[in-house]
C-alpha atoms as a PDB file:
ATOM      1  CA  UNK A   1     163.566 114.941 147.587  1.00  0.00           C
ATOM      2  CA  UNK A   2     161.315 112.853 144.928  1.00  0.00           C
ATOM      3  CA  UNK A   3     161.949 113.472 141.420  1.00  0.00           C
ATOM      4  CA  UNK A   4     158.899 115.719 140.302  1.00  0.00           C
ATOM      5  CA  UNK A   5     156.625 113.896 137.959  1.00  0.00           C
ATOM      6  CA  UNK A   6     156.971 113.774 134.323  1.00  0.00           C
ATOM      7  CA  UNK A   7     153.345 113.918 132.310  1.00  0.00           C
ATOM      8  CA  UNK A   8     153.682 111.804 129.047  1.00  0.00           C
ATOM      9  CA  UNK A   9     151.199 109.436 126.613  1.00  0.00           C
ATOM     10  CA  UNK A  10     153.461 105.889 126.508  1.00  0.00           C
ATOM     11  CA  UNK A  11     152.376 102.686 125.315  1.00  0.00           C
ATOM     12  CA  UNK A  12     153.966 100.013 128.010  1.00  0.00           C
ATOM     13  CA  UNK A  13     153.396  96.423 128.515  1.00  0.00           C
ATOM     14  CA  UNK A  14     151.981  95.980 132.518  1.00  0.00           C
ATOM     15  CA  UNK A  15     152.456  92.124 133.272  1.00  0.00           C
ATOM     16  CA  UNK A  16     151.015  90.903 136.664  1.00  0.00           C
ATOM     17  CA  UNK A  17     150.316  87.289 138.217  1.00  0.00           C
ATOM     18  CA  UNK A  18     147.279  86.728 135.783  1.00  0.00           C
ATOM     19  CA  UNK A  19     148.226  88.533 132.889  1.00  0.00           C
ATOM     20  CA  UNK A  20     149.781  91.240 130.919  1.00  0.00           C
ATOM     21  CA  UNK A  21     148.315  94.107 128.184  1.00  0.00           C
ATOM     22  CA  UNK A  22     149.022  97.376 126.784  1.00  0.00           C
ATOM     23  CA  UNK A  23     148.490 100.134 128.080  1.00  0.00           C
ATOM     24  CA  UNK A  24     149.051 103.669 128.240  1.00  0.00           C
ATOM     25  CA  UNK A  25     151.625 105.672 131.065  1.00  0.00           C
ATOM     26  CA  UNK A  26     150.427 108.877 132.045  1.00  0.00           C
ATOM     27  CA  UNK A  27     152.187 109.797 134.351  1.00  0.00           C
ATOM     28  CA  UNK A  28     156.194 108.934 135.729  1.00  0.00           C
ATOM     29  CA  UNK A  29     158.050 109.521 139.044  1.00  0.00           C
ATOM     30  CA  UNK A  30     161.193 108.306 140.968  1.00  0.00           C
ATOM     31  CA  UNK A  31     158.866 106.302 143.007  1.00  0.00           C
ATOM     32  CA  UNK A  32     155.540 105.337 140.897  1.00  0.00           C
ATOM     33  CA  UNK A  33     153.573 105.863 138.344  1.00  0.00           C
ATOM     34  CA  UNK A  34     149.814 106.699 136.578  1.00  0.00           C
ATOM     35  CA  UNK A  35     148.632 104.026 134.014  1.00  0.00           C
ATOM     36  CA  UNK A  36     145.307 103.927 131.677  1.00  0.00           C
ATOM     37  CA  UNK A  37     143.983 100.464 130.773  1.00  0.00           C
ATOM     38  CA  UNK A  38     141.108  98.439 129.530  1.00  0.00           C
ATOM     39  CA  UNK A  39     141.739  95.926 131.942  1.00  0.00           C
ATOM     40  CA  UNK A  40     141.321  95.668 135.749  1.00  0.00           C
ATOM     41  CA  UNK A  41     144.564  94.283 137.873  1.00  0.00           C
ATOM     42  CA  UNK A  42     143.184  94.504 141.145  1.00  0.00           C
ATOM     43  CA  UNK A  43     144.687  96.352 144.174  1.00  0.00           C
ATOM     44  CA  UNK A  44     148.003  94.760 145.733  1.00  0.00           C
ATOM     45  CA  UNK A  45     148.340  93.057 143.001  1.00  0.00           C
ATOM     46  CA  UNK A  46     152.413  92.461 142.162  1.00  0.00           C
ATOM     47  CA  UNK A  47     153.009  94.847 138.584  1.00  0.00           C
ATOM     48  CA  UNK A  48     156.014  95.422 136.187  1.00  0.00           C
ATOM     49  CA  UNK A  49     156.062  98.067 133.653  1.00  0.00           C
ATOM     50  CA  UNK A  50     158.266  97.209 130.611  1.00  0.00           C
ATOM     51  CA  UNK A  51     158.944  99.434 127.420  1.00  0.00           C
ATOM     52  CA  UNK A  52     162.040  97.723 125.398  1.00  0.00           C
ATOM     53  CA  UNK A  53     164.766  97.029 127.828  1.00  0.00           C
ATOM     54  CA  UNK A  54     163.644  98.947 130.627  1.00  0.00           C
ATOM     55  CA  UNK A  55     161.694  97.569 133.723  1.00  0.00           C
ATOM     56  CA  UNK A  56     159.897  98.876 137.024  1.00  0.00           C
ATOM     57  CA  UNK A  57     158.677  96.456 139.260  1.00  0.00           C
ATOM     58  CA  UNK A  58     156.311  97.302 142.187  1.00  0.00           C
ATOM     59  CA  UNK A  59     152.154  96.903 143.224  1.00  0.00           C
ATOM     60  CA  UNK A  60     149.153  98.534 141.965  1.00  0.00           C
ATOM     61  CA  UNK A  61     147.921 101.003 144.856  1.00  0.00           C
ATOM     62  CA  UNK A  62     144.815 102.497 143.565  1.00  0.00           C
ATOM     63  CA  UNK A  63     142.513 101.400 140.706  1.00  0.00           C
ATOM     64  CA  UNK A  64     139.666 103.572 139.566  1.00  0.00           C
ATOM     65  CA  UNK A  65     137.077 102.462 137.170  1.00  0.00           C
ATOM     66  CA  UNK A  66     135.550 105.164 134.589  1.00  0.00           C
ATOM     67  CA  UNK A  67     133.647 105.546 131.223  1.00  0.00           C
ATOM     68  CA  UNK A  68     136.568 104.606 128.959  1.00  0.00           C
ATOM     69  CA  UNK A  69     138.669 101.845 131.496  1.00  0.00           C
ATOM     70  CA  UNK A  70     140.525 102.048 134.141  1.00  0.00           C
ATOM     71  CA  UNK A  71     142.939 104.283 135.981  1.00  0.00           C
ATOM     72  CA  UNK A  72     145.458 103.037 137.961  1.00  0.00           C
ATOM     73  CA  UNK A  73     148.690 103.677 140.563  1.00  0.00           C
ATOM     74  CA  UNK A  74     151.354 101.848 140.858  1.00  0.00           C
ATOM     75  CA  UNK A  75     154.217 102.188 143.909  1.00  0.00           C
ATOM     76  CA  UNK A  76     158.046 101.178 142.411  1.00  0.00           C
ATOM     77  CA  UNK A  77     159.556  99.312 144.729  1.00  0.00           C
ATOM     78  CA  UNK A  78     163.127 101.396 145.887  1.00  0.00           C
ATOM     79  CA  UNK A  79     165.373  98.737 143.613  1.00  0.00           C
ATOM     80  CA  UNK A  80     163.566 100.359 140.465  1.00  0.00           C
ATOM     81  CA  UNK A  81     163.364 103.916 140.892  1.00  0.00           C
ATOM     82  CA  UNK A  82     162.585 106.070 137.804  1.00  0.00           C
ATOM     83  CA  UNK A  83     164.683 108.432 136.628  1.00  0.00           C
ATOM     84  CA  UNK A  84     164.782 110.537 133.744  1.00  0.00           C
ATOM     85  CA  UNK A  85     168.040 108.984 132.520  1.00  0.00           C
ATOM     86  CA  UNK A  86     166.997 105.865 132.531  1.00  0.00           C
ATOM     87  CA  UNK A  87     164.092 105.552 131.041  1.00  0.00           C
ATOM     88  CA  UNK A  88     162.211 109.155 128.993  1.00  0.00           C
ATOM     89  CA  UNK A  89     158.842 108.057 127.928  1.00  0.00           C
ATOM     90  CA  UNK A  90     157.503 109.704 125.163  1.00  0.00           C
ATOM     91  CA  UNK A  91     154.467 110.668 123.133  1.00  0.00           C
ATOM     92  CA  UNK A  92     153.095 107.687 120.329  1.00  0.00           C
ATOM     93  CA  UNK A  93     152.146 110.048 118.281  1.00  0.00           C
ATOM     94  CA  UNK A  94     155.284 112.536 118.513  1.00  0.00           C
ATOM     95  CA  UNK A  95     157.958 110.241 116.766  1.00  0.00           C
ATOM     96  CA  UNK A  96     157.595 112.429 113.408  1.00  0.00           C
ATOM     97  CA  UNK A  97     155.817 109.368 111.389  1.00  0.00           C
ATOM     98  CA  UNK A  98     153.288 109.267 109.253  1.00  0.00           C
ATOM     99  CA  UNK A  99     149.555 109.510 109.922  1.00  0.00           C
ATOM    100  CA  UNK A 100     149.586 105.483 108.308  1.00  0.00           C
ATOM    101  CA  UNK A 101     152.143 104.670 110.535  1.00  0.00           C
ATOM    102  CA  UNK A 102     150.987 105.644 113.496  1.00  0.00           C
ATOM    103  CA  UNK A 103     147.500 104.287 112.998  1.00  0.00           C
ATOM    104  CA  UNK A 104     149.135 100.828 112.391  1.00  0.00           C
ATOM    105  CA  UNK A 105     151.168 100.598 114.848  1.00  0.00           C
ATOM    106  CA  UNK A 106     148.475 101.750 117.768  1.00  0.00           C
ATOM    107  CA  UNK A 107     146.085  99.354 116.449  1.00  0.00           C
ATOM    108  CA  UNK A 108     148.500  96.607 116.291  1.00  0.00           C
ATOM    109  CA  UNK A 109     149.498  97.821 120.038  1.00  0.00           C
ATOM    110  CA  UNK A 110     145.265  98.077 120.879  1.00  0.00           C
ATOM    111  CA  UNK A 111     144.366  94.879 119.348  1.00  0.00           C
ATOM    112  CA  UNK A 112     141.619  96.450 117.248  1.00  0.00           C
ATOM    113  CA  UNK A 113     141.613  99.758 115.187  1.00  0.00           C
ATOM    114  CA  UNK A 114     138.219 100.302 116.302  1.00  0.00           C
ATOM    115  CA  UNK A 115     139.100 103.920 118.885  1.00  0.00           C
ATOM    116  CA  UNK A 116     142.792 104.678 117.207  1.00  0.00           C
ATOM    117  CA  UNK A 117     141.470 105.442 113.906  1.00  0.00           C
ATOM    118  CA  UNK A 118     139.251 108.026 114.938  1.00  0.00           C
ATOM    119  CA  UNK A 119     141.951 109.296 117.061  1.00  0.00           C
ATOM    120  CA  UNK A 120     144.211 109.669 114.590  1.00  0.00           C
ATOM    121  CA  UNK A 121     142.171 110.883 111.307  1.00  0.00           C
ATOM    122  CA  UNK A 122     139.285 112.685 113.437  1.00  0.00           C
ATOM    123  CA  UNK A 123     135.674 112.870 112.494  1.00  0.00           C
ATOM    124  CA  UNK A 124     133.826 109.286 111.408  1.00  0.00           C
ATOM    125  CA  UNK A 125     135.682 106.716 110.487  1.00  0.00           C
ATOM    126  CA  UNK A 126     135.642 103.358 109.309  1.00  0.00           C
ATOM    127  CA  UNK A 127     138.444 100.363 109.626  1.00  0.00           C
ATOM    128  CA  UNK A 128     139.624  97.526 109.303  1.00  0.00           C
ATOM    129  CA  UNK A 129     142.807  95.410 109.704  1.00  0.00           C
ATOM    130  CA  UNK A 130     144.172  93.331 106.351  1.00  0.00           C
ATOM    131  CA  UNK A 131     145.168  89.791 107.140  1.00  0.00           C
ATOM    132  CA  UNK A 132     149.090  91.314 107.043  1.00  0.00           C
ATOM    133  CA  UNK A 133     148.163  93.623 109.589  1.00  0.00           C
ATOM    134  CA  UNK A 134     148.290  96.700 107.747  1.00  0.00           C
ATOM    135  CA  UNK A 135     144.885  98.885 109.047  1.00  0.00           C
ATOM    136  CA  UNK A 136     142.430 100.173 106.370  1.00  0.00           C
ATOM    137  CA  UNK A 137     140.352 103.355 107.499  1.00  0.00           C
ATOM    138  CA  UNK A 138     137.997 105.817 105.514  1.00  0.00           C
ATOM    139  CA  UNK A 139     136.873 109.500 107.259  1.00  0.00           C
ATOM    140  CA  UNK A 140     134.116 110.948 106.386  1.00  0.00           C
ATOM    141  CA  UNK A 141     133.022 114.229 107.770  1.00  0.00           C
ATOM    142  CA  UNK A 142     129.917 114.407 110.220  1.00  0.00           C
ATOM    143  CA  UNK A 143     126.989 115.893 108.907  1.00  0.00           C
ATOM    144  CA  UNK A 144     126.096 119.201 109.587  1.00  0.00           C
ATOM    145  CA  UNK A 145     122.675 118.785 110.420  1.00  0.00           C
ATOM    146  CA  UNK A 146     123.241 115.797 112.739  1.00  0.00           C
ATOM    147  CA  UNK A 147     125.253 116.050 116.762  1.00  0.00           C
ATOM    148  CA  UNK A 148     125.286 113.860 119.700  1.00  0.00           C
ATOM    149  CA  UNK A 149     126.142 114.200 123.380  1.00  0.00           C
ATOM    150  CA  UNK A 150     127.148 111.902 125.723  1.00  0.00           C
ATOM    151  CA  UNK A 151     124.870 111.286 128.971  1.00  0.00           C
ATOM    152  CA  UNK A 152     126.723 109.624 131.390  1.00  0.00           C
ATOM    153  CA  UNK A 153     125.157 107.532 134.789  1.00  0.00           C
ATOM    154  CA  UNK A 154     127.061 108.575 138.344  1.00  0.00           C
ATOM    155  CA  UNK A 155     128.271 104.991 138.388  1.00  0.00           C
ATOM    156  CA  UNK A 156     131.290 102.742 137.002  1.00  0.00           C
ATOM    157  CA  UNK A 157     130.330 100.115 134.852  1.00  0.00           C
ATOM    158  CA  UNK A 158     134.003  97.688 134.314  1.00  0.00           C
ATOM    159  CA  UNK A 159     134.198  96.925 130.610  1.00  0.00           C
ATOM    160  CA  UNK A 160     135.182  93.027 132.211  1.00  0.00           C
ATOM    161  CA  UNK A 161     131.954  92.889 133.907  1.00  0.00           C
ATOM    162  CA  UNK A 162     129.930  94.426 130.321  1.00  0.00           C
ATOM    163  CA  UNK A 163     131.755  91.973 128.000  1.00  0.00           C
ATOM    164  CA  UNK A 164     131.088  89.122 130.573  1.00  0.00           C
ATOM    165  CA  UNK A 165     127.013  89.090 129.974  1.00  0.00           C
ATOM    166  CA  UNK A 166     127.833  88.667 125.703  1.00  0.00           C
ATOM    167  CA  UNK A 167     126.836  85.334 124.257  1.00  0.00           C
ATOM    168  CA  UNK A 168     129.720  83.128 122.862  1.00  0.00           C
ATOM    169  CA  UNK A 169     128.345  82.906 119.349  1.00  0.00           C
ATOM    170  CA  UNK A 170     125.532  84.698 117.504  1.00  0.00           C
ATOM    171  CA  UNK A 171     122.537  83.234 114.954  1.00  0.00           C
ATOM    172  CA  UNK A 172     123.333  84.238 111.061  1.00  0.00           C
ATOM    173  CA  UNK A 173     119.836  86.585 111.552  1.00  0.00           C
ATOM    174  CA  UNK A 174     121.309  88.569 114.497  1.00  0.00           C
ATOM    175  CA  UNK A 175     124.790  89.119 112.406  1.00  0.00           C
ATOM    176  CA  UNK A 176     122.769  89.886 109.409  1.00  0.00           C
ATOM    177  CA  UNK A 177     120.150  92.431 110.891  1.00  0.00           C
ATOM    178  CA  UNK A 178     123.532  94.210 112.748  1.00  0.00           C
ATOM    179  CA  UNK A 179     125.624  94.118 109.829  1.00  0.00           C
ATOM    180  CA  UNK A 180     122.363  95.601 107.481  1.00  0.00           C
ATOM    181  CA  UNK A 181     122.485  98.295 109.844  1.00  0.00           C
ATOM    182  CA  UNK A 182     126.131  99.325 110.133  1.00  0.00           C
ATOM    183  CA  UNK A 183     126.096  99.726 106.649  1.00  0.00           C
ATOM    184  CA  UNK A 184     122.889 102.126 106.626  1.00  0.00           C
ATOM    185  CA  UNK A 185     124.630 103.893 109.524  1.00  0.00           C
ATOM    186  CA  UNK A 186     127.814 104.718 107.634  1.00  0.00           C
ATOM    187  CA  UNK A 187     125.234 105.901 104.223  1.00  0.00           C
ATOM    188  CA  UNK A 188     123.398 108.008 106.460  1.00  0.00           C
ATOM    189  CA  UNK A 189     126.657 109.582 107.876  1.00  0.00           C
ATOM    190  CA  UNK A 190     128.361 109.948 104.134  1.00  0.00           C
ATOM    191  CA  UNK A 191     124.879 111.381 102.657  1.00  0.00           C
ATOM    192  CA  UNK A 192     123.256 113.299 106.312  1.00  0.00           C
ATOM    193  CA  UNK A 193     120.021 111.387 105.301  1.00  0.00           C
ATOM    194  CA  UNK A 194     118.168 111.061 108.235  1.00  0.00           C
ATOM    195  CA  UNK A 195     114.887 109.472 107.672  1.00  0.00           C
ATOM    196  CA  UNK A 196     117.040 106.006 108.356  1.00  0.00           C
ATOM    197  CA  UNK A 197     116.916 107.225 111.872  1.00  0.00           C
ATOM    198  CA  UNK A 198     116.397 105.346 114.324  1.00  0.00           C
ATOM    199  CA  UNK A 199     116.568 102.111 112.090  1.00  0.00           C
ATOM    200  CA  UNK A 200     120.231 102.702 111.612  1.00  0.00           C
ATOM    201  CA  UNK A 201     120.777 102.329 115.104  1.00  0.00           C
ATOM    202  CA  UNK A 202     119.060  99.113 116.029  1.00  0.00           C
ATOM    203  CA  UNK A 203     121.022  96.140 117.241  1.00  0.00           C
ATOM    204  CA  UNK A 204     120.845  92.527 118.065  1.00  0.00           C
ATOM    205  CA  UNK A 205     124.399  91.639 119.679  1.00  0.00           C
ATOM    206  CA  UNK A 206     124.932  93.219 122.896  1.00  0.00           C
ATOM    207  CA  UNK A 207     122.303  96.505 124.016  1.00  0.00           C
ATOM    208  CA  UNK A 208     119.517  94.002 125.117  1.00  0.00           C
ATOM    209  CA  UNK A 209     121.645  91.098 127.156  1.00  0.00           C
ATOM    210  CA  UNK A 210     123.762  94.602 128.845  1.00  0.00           C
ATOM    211  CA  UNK A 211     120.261  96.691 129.757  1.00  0.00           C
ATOM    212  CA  UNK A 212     120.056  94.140 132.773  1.00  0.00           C
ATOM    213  CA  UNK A 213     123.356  95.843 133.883  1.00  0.00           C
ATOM    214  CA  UNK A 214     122.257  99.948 133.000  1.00  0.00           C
ATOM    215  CA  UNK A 215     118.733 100.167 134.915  1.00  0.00           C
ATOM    216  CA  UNK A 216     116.642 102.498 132.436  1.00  0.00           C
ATOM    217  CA  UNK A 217     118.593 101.408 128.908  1.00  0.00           C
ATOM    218  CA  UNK A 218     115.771  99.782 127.677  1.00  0.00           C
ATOM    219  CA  UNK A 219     113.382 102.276 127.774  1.00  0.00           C
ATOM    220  CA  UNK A 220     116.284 105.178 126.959  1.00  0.00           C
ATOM    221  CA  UNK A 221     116.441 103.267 123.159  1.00  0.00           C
ATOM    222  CA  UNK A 222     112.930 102.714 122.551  1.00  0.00           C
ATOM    223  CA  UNK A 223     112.676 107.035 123.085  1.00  0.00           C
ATOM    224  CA  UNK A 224     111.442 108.900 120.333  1.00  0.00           C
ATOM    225  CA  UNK A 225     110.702 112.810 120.182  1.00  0.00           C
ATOM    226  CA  UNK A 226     110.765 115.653 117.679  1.00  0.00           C
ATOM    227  CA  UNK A 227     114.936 116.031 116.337  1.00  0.00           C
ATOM    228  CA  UNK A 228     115.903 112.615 117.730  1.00  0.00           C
ATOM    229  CA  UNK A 229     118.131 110.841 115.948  1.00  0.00           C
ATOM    230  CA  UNK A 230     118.089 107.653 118.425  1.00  0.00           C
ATOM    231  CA  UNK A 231     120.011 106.228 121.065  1.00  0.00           C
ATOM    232  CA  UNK A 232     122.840 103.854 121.375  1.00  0.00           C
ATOM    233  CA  UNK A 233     125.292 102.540 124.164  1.00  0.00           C
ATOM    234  CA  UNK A 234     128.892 104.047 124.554  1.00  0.00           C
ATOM    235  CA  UNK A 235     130.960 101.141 124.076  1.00  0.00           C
ATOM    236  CA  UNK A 236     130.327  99.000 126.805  1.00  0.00           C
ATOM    237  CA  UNK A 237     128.469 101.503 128.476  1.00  0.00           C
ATOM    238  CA  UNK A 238     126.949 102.675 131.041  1.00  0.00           C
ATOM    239  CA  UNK A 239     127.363 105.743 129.028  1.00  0.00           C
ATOM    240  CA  UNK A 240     124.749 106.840 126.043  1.00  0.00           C
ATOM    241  CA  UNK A 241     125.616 108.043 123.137  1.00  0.00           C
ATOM    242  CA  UNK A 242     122.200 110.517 122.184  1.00  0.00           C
ATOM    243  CA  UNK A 243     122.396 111.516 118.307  1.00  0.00           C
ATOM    244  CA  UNK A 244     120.003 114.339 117.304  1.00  0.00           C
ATOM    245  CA  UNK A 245     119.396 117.108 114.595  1.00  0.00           C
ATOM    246  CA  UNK A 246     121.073 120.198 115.045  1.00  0.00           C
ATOM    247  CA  UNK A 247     119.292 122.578 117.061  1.00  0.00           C
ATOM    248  CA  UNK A 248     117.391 119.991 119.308  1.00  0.00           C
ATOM    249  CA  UNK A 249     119.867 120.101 121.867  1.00  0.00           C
ATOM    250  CA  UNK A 250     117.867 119.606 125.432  1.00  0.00           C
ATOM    251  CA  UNK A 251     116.500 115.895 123.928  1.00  0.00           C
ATOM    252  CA  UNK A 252     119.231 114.308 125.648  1.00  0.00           C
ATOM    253  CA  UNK A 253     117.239 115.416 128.630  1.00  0.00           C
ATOM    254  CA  UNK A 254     114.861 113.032 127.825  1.00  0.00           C
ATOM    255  CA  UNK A 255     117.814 110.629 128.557  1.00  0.00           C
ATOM    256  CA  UNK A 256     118.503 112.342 131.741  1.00  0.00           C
ATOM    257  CA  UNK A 257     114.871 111.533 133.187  1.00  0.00           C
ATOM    258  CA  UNK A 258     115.046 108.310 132.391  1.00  0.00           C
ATOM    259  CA  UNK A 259     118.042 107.802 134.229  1.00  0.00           C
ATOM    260  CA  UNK A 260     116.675 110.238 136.888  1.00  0.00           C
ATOM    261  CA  UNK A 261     113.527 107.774 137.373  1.00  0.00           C
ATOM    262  CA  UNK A 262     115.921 104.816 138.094  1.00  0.00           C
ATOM    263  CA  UNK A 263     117.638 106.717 140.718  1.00  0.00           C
ATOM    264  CA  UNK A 264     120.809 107.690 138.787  1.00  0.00           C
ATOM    265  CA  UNK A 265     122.001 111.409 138.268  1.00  0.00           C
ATOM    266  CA  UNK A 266     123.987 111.989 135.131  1.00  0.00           C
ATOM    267  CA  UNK A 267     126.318 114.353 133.219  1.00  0.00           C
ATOM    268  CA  UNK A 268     126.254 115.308 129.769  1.00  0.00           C
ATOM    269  CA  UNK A 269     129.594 115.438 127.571  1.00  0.00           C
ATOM    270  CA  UNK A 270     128.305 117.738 124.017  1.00  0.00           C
ATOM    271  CA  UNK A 271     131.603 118.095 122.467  1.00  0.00           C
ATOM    272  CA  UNK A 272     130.410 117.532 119.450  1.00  0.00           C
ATOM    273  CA  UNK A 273     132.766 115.367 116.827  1.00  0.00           C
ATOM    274  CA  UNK A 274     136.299 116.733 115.882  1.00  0.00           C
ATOM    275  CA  UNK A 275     137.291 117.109 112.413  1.00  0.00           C
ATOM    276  CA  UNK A 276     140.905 116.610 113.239  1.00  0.00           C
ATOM    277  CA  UNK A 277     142.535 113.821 114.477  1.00  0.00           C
ATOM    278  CA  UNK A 278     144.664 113.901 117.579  1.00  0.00           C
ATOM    279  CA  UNK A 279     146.307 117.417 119.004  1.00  0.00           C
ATOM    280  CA  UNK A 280     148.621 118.608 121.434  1.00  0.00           C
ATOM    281  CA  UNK A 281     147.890 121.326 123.798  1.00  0.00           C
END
């Protein structure tokens, strides 16, 4: 009888014929296991999961793009069975350390402190990394008048395939205009000014070279209506981040249509923005 499965949040090191990275175990079992990733490893590919001294070798089975990566299975093979003596992952952020710690370390782990900072200190943040490596972040609370939603396409789009269409280098007027508006961004968030709307949001480094890959983007950040703040692209899309004044909720529908006339239906995440950094249920 299989060991049952044992539900954790790990950082690992998955190495393959082409590569390795970080990324996070899910999921553990005598004979596989459930793995989230930025990075595809495509199906049948050969796979070892490593944390210290401890290895599982064995294939990747099933690989399934979605809005944030990738989520993958991986079959052991029978010489490295899990067990729970052997190897008992653990939670990153249940080791008892520091909120500075942890955000160092998972940013270190990520690369980038870009998505652990929020994680960890909630609400808005902003970071960066010190030449040592030690992270830098500032929260700042979202404004009450402002919220966004999420609309997000019925369709995978890999982060691999988004980053591929970017330009190797960038003029000094493109860096400038983005970096001018980064900085009004953040203002508007500290002060809840919104007259820099949509201005804030404009870019010049990556929304108009990916809009050849999101059928409808284009016109989705040129919108403008009564309470909307503007539009941006999740990440490396195809998701759209909609930001809007409170009480002006059904403008993301305006999204919606858009993505309706290209052919695409779409769901719509309104969580709003958590005040607190990461929980456990």
């Amino acid at each position: 009888m299989e060991t049952p499965r044992y539900l954790c949040s790990h950082l690992v090191t998955l190495s393959w014929k082409d590569g390795a990275a970080i990324v996070n175990l899910e999921e553990i079992r005598a004979g596989g296991a459930v793995l989230e990733s930025e990075v595809d490893v495509p199906v049948g590919s050969s796979a070892e999961i490593r944390c210290g001294g401890v290895f599982f070798a064995g294939k990747i089975t099933r690989m399934d793009p979605h809005e944030f990566g990738v989520r993958m299975e991986m079959e052991f093979s029978p010489l490295t069975p899990w067990s729970i003596e052997r190897f008992r992952p653990e939670h990153l952020l249940d080791l008892r350390w520091k909120p500075s710690r942890i955000l160092d370390e998972a940013a270190r782990l990520e690369g980038h402190p870009d998505n652990v900072s929020a994680c960890v200190l909630g609400s808005i943040v902003a970071s960066a990394v010190e030449p040592g490596g030690m992270t830098r972040a500032i929260r700042i609370e979202m404004p009450e008048n402002f919220s966004l939603a999420v609309v997000i396409p019925n369709y995978a789009l890999p982060t691999k395939e988004s980053r591929a269409v970017l330009p190797e280098c960038y003029s000094r007027a493109d860096a400038t205009f983005n970096v001018q508006r980064a900085a009004l961004l953040m203002a508007a968030f500290a002060t809840g000014d919104s007259s820099v709307f949509p201005t804030a949001l404009d870019d010049r480094m990556h929304q108009q070279v990916r809009s050849r890959l999101i059928p409808g983007l284009a016109e989705i950040l040129r919108l403008r209506a009564p309470g909307l703040l503007g539009c941006t692209l999740s990440g490396a899309g195809p998701g759209v981040l909609v930001f809007y004044e409170r009480g002006y909720d059904r403008v993301f529908d305006l999204v919606r249509q858009i993505f309706a006339m290209n052919g695409c239906t779409t769901e719509v995440i309104s969580s709003g923005v958590s005040r607190r950094g990461y929980e456990f249920l």
